[in-house]
PDB file of N, CA and C in Angstrom:
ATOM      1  N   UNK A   1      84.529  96.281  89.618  1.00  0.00           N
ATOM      2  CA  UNK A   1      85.617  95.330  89.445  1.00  0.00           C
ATOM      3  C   UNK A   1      86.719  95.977  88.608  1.00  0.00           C
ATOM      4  N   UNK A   2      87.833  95.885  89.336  1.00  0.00           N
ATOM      5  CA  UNK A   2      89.175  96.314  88.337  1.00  0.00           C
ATOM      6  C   UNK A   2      89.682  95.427  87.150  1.00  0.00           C
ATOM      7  N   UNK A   3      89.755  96.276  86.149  1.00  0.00           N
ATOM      8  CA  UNK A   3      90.263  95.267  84.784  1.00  0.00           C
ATOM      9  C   UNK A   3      92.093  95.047  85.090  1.00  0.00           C
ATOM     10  N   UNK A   4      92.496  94.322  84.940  1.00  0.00           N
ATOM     11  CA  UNK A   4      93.796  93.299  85.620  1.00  0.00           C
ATOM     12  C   UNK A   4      94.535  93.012  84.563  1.00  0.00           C
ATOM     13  N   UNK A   5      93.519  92.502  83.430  1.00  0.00           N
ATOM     14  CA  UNK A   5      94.425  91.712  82.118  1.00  0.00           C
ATOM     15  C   UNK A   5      93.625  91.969  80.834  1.00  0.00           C
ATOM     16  N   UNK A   6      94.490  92.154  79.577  1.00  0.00           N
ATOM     17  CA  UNK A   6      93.421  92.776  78.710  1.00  0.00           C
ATOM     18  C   UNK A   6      94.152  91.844  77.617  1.00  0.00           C
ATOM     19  N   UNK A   7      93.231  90.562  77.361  1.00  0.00           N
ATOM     20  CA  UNK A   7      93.925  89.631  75.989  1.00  0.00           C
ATOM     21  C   UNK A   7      94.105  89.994  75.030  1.00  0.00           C
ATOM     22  N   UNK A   8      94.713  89.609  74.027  1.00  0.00           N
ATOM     23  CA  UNK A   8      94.519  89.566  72.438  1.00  0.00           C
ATOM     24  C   UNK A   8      94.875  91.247  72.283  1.00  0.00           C
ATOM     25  N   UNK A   9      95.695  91.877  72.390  1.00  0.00           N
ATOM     26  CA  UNK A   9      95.741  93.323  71.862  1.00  0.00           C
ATOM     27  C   UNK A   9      97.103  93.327  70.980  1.00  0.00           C
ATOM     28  N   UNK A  10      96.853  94.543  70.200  1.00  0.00           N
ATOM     29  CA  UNK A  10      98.652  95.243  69.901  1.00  0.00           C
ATOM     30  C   UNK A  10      98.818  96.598  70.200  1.00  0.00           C
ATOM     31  N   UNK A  11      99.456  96.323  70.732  1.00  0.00           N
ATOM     32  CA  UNK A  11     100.192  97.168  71.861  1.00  0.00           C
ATOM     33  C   UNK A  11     101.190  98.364  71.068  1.00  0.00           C
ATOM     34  N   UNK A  12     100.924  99.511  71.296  1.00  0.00           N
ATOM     35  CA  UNK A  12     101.916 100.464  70.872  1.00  0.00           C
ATOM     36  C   UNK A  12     103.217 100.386  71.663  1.00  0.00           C
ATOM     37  N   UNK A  13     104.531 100.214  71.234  1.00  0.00           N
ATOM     38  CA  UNK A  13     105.698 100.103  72.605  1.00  0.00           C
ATOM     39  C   UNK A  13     105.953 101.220  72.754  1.00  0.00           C
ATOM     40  N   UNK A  14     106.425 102.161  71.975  1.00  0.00           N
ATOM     41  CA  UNK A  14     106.499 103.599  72.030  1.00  0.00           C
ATOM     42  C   UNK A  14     105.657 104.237  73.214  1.00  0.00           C
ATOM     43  N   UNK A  15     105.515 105.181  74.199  1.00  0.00           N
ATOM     44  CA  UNK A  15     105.018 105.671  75.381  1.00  0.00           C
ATOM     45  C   UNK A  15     104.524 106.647  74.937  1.00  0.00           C
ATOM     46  N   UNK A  16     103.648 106.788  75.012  1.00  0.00           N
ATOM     47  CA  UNK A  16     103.364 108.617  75.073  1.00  0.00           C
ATOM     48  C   UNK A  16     103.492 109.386  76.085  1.00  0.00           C
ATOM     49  N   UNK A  17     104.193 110.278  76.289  1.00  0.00           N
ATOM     50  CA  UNK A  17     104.598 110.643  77.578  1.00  0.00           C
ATOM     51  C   UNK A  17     104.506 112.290  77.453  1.00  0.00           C
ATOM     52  N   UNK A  18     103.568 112.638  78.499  1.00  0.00           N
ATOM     53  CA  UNK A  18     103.189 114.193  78.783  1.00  0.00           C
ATOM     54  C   UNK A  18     103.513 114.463  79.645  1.00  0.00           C
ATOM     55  N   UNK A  19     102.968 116.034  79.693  1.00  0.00           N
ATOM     56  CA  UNK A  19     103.542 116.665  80.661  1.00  0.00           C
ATOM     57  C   UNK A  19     105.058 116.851  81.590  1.00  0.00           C
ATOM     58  N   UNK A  20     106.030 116.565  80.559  1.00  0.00           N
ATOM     59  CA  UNK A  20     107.930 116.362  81.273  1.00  0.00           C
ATOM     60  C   UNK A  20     107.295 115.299  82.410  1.00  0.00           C
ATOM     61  N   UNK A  21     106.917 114.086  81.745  1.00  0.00           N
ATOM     62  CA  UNK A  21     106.894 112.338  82.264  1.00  0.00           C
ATOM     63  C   UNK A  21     105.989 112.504  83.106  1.00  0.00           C
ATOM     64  N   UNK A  22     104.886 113.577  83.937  1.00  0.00           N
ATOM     65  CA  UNK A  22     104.274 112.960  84.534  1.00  0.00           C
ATOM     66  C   UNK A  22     103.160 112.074  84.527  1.00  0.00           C
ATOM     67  N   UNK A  23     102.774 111.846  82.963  1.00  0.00           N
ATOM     68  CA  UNK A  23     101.599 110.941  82.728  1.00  0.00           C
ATOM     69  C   UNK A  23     102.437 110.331  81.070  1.00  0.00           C
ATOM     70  N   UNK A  24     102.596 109.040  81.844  1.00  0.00           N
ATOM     71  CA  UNK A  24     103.135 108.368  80.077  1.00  0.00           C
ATOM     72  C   UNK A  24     102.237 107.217  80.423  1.00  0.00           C
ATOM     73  N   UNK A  25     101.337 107.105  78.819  1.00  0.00           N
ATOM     74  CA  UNK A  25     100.406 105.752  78.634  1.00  0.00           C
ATOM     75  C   UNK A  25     100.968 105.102  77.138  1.00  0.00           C
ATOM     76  N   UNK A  26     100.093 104.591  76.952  1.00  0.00           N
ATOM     77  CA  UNK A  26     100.515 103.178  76.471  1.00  0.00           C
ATOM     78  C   UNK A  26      99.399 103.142  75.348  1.00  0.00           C
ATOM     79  N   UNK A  27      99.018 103.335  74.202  1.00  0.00           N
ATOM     80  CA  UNK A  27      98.208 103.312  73.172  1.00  0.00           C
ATOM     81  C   UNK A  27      97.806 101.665  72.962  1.00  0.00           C
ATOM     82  N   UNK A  28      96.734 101.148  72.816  1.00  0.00           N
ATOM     83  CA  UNK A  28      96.852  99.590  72.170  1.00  0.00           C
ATOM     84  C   UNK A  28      95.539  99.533  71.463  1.00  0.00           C
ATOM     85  N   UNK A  29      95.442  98.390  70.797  1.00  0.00           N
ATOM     86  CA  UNK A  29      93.789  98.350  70.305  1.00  0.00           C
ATOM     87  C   UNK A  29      93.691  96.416  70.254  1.00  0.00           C
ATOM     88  N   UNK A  30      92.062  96.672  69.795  1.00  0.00           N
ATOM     89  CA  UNK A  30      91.570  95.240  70.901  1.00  0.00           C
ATOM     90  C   UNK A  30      91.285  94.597  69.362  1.00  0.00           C
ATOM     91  N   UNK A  31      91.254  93.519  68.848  1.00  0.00           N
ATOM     92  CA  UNK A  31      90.872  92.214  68.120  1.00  0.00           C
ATOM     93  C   UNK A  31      90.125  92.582  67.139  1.00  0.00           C
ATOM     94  N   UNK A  32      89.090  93.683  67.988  1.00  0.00           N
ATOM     95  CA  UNK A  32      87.698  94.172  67.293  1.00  0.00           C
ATOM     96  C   UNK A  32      87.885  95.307  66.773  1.00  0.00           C
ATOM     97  N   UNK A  33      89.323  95.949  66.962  1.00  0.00           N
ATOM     98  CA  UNK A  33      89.651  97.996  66.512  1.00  0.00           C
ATOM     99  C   UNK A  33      88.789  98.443  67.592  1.00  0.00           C
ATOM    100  N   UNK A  34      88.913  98.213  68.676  1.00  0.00           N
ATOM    101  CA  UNK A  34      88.275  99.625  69.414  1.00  0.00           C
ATOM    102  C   UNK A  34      90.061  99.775  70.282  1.00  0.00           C
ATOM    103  N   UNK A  35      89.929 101.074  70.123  1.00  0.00           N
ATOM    104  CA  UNK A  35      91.091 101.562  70.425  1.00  0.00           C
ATOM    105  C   UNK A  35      91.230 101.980  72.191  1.00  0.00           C
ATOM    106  N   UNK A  36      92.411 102.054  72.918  1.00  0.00           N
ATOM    107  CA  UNK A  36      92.303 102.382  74.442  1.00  0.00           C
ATOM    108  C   UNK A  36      93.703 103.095  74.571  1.00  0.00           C
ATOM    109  N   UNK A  37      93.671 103.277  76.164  1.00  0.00           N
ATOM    110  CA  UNK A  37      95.715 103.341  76.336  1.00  0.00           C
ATOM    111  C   UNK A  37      95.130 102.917  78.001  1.00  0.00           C
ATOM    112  N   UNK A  38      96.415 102.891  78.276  1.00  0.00           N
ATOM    113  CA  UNK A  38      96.701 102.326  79.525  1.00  0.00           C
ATOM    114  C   UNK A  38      98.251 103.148  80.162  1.00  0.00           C
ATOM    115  N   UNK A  39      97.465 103.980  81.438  1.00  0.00           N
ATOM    116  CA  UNK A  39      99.288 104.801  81.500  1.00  0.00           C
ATOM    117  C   UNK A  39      98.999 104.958  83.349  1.00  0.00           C
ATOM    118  N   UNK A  40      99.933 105.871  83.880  1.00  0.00           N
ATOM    119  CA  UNK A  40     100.191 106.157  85.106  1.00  0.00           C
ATOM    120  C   UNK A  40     100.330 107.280  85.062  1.00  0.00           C
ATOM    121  N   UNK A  41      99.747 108.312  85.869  1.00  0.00           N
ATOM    122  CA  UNK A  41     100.092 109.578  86.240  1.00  0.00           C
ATOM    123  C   UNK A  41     100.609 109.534  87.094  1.00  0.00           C
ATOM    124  N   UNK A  42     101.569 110.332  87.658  1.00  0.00           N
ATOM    125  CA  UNK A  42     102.748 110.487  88.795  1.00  0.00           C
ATOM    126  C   UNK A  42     102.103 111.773  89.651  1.00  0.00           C
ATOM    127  N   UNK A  43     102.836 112.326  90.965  1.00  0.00           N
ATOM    128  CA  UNK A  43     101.998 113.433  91.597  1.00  0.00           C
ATOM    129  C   UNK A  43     102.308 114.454  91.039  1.00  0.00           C
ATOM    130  N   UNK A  44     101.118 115.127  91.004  1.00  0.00           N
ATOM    131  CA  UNK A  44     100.673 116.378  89.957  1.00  0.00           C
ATOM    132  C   UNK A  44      99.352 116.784  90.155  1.00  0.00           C
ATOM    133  N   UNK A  45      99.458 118.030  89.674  1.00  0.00           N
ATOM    134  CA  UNK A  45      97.776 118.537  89.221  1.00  0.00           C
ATOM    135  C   UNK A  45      98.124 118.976  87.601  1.00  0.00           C
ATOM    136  N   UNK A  46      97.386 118.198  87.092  1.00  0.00           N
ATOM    137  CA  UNK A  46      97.210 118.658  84.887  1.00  0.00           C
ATOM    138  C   UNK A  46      96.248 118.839  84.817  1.00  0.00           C
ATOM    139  N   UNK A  47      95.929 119.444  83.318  1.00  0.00           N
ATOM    140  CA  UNK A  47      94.863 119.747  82.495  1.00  0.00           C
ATOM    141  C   UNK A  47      94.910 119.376  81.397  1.00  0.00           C
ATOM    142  N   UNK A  48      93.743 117.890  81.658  1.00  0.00           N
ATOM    143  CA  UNK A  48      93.742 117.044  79.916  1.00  0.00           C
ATOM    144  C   UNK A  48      92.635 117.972  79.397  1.00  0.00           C
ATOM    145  N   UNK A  49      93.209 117.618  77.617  1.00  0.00           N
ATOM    146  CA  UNK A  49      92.036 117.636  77.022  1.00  0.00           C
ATOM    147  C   UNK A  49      91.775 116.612  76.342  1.00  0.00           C
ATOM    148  N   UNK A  50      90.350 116.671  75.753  1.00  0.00           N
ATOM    149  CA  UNK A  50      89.442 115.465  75.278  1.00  0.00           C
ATOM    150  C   UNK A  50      89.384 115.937  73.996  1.00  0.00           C
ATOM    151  N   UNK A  51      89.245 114.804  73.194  1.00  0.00           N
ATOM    152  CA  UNK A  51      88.570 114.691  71.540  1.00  0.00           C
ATOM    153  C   UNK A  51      87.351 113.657  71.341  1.00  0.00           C
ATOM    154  N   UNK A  52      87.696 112.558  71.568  1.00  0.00           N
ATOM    155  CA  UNK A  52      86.515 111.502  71.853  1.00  0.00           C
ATOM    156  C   UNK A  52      85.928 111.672  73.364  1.00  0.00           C
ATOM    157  N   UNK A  53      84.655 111.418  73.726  1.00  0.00           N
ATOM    158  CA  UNK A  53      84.487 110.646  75.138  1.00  0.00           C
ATOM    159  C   UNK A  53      85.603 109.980  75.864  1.00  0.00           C
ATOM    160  N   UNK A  54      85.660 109.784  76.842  1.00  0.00           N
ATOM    161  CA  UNK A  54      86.537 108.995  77.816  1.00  0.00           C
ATOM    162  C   UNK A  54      85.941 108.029  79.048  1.00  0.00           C
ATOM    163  N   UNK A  55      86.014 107.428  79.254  1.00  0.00           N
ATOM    164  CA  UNK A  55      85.779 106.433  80.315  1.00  0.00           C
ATOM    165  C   UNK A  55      87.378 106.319  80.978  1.00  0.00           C
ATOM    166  N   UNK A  56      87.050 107.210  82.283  1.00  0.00           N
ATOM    167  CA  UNK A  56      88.911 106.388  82.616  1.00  0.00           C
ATOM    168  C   UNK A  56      88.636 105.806  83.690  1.00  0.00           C
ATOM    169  N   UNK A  57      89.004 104.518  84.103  1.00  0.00           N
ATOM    170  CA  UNK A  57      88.926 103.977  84.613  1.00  0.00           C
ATOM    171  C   UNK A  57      90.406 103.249  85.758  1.00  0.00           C
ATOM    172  N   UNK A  58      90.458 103.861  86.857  1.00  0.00           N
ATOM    173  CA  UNK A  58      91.171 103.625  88.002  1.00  0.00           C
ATOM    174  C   UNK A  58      91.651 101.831  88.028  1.00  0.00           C
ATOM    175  N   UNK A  59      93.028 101.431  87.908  1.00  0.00           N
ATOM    176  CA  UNK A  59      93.296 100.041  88.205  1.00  0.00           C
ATOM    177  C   UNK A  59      94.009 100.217  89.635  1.00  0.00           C
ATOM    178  N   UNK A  60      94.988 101.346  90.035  1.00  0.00           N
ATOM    179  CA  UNK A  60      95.619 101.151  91.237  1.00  0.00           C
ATOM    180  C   UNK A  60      95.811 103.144  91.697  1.00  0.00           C
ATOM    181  N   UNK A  61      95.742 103.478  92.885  1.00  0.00           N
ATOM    182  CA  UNK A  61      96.157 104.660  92.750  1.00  0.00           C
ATOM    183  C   UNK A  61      94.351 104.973  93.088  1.00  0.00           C
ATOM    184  N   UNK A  62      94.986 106.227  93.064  1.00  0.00           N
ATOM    185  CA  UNK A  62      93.596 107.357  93.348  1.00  0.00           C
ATOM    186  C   UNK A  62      93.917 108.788  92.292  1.00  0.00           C
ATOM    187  N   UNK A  63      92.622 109.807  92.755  1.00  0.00           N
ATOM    188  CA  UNK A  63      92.966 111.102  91.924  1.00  0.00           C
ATOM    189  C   UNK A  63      91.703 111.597  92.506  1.00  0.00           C
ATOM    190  N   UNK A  64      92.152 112.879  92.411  1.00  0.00           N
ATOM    191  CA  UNK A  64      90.915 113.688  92.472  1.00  0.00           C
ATOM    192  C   UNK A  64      90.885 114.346  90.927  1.00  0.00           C
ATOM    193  N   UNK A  65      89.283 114.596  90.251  1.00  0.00           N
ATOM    194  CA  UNK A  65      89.093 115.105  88.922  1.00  0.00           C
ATOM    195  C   UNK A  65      88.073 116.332  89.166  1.00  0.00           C
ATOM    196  N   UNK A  66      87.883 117.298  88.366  1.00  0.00           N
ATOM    197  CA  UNK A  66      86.941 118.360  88.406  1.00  0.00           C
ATOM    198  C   UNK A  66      86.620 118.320  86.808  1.00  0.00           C
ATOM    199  N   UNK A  67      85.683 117.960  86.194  1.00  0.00           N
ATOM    200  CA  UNK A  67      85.220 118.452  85.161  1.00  0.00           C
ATOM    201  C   UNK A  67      85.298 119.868  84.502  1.00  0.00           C
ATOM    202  N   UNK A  68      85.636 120.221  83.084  1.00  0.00           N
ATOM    203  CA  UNK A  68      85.480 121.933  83.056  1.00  0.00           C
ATOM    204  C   UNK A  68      83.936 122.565  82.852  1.00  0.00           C
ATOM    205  N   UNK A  69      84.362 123.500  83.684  1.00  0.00           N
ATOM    206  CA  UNK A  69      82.669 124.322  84.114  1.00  0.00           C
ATOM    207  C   UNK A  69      82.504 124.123  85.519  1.00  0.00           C
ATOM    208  N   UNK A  70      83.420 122.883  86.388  1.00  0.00           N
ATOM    209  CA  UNK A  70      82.525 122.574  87.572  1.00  0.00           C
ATOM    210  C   UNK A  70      83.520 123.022  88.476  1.00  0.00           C
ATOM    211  N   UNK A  71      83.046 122.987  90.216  1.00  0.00           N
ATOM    212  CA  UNK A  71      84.173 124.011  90.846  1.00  0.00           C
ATOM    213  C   UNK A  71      84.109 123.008  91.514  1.00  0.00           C
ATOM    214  N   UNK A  72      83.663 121.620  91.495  1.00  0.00           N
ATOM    215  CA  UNK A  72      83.688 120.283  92.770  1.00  0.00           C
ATOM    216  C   UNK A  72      84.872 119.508  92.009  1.00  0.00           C
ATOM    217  N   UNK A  73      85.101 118.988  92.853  1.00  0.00           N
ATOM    218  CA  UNK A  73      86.533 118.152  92.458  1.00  0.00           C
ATOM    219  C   UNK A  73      85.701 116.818  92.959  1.00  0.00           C
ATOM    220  N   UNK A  74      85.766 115.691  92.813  1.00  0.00           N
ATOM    221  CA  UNK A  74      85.505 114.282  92.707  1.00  0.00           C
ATOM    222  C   UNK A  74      86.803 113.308  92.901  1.00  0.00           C
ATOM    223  N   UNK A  75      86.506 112.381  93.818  1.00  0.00           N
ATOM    224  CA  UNK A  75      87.802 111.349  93.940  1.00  0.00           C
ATOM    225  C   UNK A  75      87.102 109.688  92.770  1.00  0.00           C
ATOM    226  N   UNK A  76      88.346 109.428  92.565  1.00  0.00           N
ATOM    227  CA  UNK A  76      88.177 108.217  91.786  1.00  0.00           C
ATOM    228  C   UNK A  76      89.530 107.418  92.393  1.00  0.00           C
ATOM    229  N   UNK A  77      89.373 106.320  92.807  1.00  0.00           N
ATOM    230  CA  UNK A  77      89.563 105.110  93.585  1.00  0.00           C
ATOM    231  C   UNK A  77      89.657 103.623  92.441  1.00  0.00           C
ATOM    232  N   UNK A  78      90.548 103.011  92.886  1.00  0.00           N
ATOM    233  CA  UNK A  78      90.908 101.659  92.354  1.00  0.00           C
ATOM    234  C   UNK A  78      89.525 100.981  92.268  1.00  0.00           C
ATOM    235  N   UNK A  79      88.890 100.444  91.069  1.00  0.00           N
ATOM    236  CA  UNK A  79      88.046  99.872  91.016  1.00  0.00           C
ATOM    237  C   UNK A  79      86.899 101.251  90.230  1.00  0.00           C
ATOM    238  N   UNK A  80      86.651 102.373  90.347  1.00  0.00           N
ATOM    239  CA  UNK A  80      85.860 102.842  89.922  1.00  0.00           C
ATOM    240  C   UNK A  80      86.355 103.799  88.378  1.00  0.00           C
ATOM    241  N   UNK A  81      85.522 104.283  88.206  1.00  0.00           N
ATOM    242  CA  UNK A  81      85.324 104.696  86.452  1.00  0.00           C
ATOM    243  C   UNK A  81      84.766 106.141  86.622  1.00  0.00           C
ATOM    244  N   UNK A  82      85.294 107.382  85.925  1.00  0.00           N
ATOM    245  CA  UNK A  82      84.090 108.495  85.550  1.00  0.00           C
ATOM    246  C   UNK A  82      84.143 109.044  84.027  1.00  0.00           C
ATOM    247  N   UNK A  83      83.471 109.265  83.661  1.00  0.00           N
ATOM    248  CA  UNK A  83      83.243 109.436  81.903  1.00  0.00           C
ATOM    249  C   UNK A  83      83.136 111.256  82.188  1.00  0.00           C
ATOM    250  N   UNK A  84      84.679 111.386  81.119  1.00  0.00           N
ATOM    251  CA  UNK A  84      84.746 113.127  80.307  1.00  0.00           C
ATOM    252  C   UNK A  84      84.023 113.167  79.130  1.00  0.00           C
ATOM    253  N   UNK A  85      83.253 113.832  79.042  1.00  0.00           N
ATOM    254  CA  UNK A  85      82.579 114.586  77.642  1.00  0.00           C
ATOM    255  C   UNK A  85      83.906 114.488  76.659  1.00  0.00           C
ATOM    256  N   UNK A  86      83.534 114.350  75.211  1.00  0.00           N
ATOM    257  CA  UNK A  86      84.546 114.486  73.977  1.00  0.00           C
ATOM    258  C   UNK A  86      84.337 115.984  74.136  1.00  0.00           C
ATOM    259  N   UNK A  87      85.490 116.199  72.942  1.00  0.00           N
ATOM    260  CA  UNK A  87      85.827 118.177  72.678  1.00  0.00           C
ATOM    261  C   UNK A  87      85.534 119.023  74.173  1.00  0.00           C
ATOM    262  N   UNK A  88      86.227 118.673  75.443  1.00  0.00           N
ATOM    263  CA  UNK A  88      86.318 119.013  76.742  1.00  0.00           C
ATOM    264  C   UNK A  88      87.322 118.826  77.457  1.00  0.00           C
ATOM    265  N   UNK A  89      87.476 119.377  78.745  1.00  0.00           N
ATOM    266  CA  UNK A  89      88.590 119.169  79.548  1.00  0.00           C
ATOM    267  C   UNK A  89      88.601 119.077  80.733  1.00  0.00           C
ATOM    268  N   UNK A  90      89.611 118.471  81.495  1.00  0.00           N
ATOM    269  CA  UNK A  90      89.045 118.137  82.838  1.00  0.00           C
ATOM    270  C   UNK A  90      90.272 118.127  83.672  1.00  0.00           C
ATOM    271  N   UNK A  91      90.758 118.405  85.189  1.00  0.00           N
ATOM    272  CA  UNK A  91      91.249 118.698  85.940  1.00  0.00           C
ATOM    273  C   UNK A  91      91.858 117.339  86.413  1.00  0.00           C
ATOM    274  N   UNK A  92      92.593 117.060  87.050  1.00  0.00           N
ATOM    275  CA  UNK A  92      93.230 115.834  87.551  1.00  0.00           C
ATOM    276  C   UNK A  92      94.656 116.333  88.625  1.00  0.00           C
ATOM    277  N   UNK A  93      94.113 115.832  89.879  1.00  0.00           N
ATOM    278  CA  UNK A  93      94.866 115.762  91.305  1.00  0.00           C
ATOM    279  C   UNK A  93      95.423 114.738  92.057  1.00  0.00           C
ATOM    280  N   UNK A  94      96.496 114.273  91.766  1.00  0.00           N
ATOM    281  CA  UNK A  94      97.318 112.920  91.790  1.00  0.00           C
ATOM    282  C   UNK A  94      98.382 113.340  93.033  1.00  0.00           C
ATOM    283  N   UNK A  95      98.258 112.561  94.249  1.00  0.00           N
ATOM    284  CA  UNK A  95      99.323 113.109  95.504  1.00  0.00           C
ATOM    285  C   UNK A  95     100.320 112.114  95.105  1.00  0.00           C
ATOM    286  N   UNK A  96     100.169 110.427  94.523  1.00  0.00           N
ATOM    287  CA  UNK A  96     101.209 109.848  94.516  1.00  0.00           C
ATOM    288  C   UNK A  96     101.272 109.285  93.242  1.00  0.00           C
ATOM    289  N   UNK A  97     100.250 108.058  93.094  1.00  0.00           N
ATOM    290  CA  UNK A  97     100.151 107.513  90.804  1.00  0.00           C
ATOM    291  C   UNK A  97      98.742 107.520  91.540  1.00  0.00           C
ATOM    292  N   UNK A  98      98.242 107.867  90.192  1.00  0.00           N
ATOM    293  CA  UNK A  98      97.000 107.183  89.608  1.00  0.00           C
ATOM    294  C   UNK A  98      97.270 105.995  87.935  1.00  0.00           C
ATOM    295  N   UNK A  99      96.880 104.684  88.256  1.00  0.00           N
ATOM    296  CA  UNK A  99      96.882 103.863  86.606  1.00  0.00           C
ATOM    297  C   UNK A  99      95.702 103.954  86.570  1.00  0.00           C
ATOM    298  N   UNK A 100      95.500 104.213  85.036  1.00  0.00           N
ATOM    299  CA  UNK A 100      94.339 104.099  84.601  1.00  0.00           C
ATOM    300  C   UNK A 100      94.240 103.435  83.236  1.00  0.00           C
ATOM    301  N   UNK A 101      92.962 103.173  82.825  1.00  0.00           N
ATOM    302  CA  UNK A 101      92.588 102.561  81.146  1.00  0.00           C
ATOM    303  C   UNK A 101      92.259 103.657  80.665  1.00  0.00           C
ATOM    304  N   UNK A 102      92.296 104.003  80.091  1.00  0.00           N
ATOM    305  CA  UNK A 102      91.298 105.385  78.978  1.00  0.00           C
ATOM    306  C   UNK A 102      90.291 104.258  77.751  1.00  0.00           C
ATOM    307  N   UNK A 103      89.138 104.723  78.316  1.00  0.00           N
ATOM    308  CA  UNK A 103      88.606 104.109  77.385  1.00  0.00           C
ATOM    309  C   UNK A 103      87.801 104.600  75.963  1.00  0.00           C
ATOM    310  N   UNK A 104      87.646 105.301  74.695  1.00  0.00           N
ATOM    311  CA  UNK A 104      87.324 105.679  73.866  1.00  0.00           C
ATOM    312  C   UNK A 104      86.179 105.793  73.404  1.00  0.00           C
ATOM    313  N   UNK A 105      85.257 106.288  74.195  1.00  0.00           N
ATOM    314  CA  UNK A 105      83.737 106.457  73.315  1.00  0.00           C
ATOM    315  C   UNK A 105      83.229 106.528  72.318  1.00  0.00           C
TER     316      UNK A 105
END
């Protein structure tokens, strides 16, 4: 199930915006302090890196991802989720947007 609406937050307005705009998200945190962002990647191939775990999770859009170390690339689709290792990095293949949640382990 795709997450749609996320209550009760505060919201960073400021963007964070990488890569010369092709991925600007949205920092916020939830009621309870667990912290997230919420952004759009535009078409591209990048190379994030990680500090915490990640859960990112697809709301509209697609991508293909490759984990580092791995030579398979993986699609992620509206509605589904794949979790990056913290202190790691991972590949990302966007033909048009991918939105996603980042979620903070």
């Amino acid at each position: 199930m795709t997450t749609e609406k996320i209550p009760s937050v505060t919201l960073a307005t400021k963007a964070n915006v990488y890569f010369d705009g092709k991925c600007v998200s949205h920092s916020f945190t939830l009621a309870d302090g667990t912290q997230k962002s919420v952004g759009v990647v535009l078409a591209s191939q990048l190379t994030f890196g990680t500090g915490a775990p990640e859960i990112m999770e697809c709301v509209a859009g697609n991508c293909e991802y490759r984990m580092a170390g791995s030579e398979a690339w993986l699609t992620s689709k509206a509605g589904e989720k794949f979790s990056v290792p913290g202190n790691s990095k991972f590949d990302i293949k966007v033909a048009d947007q991918y939105h996603y949640i980042c979620h903070y382990a």
